[in-house]
N, C-alpha and C. Protein backbone atom coordinates (compact mmCIF):
# COMPACT_ATOMS: atom_id res chain seq x y z
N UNK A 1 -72.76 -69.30 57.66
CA UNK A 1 -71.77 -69.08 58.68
C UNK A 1 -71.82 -67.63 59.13
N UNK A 2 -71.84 -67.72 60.34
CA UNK A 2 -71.82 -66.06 61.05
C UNK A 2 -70.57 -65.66 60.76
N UNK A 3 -70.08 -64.54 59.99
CA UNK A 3 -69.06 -63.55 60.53
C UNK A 3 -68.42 -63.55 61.59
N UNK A 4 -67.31 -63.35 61.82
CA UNK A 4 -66.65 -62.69 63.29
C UNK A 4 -66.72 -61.60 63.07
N UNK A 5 -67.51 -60.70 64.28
CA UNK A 5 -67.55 -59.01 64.12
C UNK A 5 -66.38 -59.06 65.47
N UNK A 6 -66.37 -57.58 65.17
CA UNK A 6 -65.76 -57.00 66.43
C UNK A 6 -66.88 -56.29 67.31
N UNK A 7 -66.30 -55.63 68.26
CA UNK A 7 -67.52 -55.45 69.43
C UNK A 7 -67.89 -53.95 68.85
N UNK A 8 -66.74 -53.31 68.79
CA UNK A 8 -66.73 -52.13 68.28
C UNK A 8 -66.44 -51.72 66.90
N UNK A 9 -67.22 -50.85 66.12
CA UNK A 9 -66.45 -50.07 64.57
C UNK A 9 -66.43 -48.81 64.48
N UNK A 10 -65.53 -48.15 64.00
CA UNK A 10 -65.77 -46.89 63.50
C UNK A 10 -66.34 -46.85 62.50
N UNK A 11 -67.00 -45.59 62.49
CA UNK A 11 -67.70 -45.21 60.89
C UNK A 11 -66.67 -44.24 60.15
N UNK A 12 -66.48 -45.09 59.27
CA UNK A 12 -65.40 -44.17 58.01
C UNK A 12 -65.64 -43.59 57.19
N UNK A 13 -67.07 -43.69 56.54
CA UNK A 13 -67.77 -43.00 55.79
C UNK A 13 -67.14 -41.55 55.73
N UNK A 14 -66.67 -40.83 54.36
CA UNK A 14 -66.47 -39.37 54.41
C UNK A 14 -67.65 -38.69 54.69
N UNK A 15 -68.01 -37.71 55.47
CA UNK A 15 -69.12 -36.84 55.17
C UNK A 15 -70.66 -37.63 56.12
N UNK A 16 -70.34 -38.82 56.71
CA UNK A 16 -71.28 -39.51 57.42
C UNK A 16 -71.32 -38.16 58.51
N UNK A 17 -72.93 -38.81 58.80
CA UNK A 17 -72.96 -37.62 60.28
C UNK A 17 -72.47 -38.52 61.40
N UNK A 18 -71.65 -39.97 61.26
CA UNK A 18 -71.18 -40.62 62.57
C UNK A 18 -69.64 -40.64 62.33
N UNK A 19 -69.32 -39.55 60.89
CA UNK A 19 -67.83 -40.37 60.81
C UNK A 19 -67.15 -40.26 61.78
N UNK A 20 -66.36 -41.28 62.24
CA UNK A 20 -65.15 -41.00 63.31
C UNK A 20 -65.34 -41.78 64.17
N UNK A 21 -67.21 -41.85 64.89
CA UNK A 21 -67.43 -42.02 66.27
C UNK A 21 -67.35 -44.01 66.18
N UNK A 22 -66.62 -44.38 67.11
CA UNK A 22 -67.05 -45.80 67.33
C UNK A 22 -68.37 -46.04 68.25
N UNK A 23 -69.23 -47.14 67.23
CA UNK A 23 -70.08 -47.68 67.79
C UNK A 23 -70.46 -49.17 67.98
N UNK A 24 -71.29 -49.34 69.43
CA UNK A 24 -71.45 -50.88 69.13
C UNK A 24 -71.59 -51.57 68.14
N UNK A 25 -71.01 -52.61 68.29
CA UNK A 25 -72.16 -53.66 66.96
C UNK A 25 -73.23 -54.81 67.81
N UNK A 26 -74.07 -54.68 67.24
CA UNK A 26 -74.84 -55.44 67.65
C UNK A 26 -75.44 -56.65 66.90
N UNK A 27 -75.28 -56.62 65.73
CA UNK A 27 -75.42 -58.15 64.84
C UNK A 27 -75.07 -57.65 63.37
N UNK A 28 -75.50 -58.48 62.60
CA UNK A 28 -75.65 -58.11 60.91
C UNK A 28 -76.44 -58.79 60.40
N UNK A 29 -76.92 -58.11 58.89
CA UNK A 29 -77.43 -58.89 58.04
C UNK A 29 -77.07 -59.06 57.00
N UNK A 30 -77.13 -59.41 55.69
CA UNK A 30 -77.12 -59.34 54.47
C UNK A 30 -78.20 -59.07 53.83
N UNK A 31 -78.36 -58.40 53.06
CA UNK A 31 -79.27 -57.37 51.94
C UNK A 31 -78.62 -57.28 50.59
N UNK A 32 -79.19 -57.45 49.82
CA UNK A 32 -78.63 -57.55 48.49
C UNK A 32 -77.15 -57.78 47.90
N UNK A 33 -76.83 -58.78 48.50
CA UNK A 33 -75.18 -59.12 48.62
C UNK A 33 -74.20 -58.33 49.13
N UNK A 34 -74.52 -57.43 50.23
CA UNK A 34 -74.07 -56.78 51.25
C UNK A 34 -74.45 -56.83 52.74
N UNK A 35 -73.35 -56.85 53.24
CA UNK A 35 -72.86 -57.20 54.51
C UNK A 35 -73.53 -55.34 55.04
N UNK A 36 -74.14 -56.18 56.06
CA UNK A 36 -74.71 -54.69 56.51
C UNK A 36 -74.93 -55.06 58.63
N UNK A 37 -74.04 -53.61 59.24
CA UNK A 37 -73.99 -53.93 60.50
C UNK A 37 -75.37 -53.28 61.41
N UNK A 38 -75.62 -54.27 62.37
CA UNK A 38 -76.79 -53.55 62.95
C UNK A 38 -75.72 -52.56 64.06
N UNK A 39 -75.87 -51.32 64.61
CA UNK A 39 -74.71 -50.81 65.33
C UNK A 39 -75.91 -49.92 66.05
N UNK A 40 -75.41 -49.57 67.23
CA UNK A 40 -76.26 -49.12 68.29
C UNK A 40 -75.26 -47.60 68.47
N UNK A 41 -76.41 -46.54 68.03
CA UNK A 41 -76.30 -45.03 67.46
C UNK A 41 -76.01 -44.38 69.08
N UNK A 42 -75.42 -43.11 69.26
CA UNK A 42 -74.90 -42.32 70.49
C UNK A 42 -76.46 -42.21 71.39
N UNK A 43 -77.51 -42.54 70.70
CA UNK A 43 -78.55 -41.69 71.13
C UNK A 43 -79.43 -43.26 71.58
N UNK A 44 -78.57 -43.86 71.57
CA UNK A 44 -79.29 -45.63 71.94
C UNK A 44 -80.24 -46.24 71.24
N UNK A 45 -80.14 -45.38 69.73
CA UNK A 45 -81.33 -46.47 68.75
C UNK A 45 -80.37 -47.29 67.88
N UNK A 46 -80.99 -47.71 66.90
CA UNK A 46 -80.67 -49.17 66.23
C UNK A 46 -80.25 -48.46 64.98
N UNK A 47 -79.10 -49.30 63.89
CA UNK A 47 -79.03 -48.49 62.76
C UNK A 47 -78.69 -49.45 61.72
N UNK A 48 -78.91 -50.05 60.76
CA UNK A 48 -78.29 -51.00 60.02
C UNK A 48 -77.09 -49.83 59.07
N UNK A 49 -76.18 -50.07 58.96
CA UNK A 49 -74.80 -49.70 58.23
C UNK A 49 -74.34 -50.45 57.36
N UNK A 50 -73.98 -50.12 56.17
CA UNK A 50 -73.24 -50.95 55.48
C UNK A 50 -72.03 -51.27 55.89
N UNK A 51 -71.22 -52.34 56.26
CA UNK A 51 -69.83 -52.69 56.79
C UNK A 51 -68.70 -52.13 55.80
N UNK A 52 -69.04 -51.63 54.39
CA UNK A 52 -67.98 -50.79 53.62
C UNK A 52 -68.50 -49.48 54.27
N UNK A 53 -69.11 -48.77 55.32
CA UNK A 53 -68.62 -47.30 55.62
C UNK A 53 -68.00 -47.41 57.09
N UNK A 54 -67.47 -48.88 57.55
CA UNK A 54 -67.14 -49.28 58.66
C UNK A 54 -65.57 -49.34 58.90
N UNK A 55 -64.95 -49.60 59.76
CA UNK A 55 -63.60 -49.60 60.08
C UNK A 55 -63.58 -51.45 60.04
N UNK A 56 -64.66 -52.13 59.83
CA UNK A 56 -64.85 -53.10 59.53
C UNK A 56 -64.60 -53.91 57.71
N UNK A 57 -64.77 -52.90 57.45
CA UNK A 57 -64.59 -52.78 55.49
C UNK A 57 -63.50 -53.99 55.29
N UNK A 58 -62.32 -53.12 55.33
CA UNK A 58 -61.55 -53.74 55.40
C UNK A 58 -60.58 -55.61 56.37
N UNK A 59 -61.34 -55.96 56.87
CA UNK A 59 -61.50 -56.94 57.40
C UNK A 59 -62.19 -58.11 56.32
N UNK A 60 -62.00 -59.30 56.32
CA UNK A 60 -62.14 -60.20 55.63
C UNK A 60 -63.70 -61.05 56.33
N UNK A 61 -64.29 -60.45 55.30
CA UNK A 61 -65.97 -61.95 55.83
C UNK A 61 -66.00 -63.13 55.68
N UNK A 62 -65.70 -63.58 56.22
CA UNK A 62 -65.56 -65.08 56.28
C UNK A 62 -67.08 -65.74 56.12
N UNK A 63 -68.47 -64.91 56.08
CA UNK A 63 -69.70 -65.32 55.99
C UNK A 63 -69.89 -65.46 54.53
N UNK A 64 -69.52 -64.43 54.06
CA UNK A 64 -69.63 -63.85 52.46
C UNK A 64 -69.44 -65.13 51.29
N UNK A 65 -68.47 -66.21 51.42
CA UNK A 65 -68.62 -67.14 50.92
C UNK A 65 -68.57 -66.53 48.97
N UNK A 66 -69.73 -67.33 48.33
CA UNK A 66 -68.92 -66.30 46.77
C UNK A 66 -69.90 -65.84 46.13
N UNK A 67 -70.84 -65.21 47.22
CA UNK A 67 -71.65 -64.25 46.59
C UNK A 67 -73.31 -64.89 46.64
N UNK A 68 -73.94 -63.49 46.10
CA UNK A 68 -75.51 -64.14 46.02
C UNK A 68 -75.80 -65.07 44.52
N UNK A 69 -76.57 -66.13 44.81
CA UNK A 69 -76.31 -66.72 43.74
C UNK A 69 -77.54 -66.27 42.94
N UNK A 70 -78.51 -65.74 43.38
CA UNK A 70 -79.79 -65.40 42.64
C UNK A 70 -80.81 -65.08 43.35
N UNK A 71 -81.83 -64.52 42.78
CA UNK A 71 -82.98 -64.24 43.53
C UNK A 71 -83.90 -65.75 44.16
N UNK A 72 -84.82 -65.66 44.95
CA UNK A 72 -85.12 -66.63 45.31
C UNK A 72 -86.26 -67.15 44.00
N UNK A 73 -87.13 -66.52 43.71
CA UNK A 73 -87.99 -66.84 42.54
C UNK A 73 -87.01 -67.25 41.32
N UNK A 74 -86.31 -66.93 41.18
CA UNK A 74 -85.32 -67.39 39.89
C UNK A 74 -85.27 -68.88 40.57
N UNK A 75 -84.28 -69.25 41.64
CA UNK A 75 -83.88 -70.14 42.32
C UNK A 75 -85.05 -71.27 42.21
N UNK A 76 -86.30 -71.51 42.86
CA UNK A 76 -87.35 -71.48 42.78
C UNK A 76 -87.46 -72.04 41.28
N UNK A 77 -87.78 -71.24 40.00
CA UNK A 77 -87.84 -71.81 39.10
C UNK A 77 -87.12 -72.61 38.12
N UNK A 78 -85.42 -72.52 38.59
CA UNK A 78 -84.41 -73.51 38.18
C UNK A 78 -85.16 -74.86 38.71
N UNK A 79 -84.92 -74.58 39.95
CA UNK A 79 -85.26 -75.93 40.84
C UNK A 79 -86.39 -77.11 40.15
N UNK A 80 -87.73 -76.10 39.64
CA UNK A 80 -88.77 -76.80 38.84
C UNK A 80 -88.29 -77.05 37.80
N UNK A 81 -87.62 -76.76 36.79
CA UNK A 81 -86.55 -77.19 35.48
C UNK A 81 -85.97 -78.40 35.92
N UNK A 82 -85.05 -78.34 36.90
CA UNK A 82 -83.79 -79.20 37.07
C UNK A 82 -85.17 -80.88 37.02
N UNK A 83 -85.99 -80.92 38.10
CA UNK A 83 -87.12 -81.70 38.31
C UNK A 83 -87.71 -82.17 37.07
N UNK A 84 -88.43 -81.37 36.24
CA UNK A 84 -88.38 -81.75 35.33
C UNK A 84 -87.37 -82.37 34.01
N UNK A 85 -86.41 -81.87 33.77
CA UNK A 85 -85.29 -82.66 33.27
C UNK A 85 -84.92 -83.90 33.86
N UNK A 86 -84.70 -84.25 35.06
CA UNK A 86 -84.70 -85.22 35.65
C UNK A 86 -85.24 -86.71 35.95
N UNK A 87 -87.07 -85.86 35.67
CA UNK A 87 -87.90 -87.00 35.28
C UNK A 87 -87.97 -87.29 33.68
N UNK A 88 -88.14 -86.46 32.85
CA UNK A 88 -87.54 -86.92 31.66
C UNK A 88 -86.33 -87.38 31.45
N UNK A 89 -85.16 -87.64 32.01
CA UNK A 89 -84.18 -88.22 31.89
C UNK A 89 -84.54 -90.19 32.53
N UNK A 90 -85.47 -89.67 33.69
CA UNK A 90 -85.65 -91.00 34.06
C UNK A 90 -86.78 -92.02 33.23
N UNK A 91 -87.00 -91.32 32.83
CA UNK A 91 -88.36 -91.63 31.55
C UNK A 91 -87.86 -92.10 30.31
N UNK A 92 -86.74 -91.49 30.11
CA UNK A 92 -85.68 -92.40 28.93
C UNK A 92 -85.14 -93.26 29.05
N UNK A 93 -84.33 -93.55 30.50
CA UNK A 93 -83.94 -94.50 30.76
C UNK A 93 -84.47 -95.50 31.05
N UNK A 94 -85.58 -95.54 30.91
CA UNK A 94 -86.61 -96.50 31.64
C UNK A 94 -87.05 -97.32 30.52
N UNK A 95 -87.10 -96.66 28.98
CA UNK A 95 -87.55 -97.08 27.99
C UNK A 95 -88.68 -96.12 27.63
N UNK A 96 -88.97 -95.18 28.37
CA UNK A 96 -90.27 -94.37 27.80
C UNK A 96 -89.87 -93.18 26.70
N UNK A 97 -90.86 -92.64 26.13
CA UNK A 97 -90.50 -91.81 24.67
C UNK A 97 -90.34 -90.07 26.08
N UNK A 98 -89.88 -89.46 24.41
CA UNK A 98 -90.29 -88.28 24.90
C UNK A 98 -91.20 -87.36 25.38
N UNK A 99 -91.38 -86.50 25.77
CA UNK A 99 -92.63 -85.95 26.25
C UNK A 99 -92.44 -84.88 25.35
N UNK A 100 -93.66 -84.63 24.22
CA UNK A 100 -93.52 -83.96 23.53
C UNK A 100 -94.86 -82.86 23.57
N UNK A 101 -94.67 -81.67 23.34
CA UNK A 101 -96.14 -80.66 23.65
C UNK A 101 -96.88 -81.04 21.74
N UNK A 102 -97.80 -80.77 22.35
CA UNK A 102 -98.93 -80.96 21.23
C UNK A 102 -98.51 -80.20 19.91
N UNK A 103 -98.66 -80.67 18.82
CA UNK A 103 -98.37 -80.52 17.13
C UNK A 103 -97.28 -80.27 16.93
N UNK A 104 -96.11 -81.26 18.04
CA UNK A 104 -94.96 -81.42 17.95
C UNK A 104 -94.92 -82.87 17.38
N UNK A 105 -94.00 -83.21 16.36
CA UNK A 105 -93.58 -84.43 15.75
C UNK A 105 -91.98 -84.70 16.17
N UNK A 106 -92.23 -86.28 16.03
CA UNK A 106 -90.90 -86.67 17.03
C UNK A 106 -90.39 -86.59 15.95
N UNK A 107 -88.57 -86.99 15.76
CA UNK A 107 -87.54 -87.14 15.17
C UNK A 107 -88.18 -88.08 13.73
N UNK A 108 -88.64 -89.18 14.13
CA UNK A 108 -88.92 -90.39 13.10
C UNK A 108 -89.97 -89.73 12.36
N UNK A 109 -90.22 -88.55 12.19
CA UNK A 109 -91.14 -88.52 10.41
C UNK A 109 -92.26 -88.27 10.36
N UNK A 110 -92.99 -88.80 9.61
CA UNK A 110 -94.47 -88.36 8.83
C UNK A 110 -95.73 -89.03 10.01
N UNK A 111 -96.68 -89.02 9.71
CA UNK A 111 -98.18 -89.37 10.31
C UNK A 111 -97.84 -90.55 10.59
């Protein structure tokens, strides 16, 4: 879900070299579970900002939802887990044994 921005933000940042000045906004992104504004600088270039040094901060993201849930390679390798558990689950139910790795012995015992 997109955000509602406003057209305009101030930069609140203490000690920023824009504090004070309002500038366009021109879109956003997210970067490492931050809300970051693209805002169009006095001098007509492009600037990504974090929306906490914004007059925007304080405003509620409605994009933000409850956070990053993980990296994508993590994500990625749950996903191949979950798959696998899954087909071994369906493999039991089916009547088939376990899938066991080599000079592993099942539950029931000896040779």
């Amino acid at each position: 879900m997109r955000p509602a921005l406003p057209a305009t933000v101030t930069v609140t940042q203490a000690r920023h070299p824009l504090e004070g000045r309002d500038l366009r906004v021109l879109g956003w992104m997210r970067r490492l579970g931050r809300l970051e504004l693209m805002l169009e600088l006095p001098d007509g270039s492009k600037r990504l900002i974090p929306a906490e040094h914004t007059s925007h901060h304080d405003s509620p993201d409605p994009g933000q939802g409850a956070g990053t849930l993980g990296r994508t390679a993590d994500l990625l390798g749950l996903s191949v887990l979950v798959s696998a558990l899954s087909v071994r689950r369906s493999d039991r139910a089916a009547g088939g044994t376990d899938r066991q790795g080599p000079g592993r012995r099942g539950s029931g015992g000896g040779r």
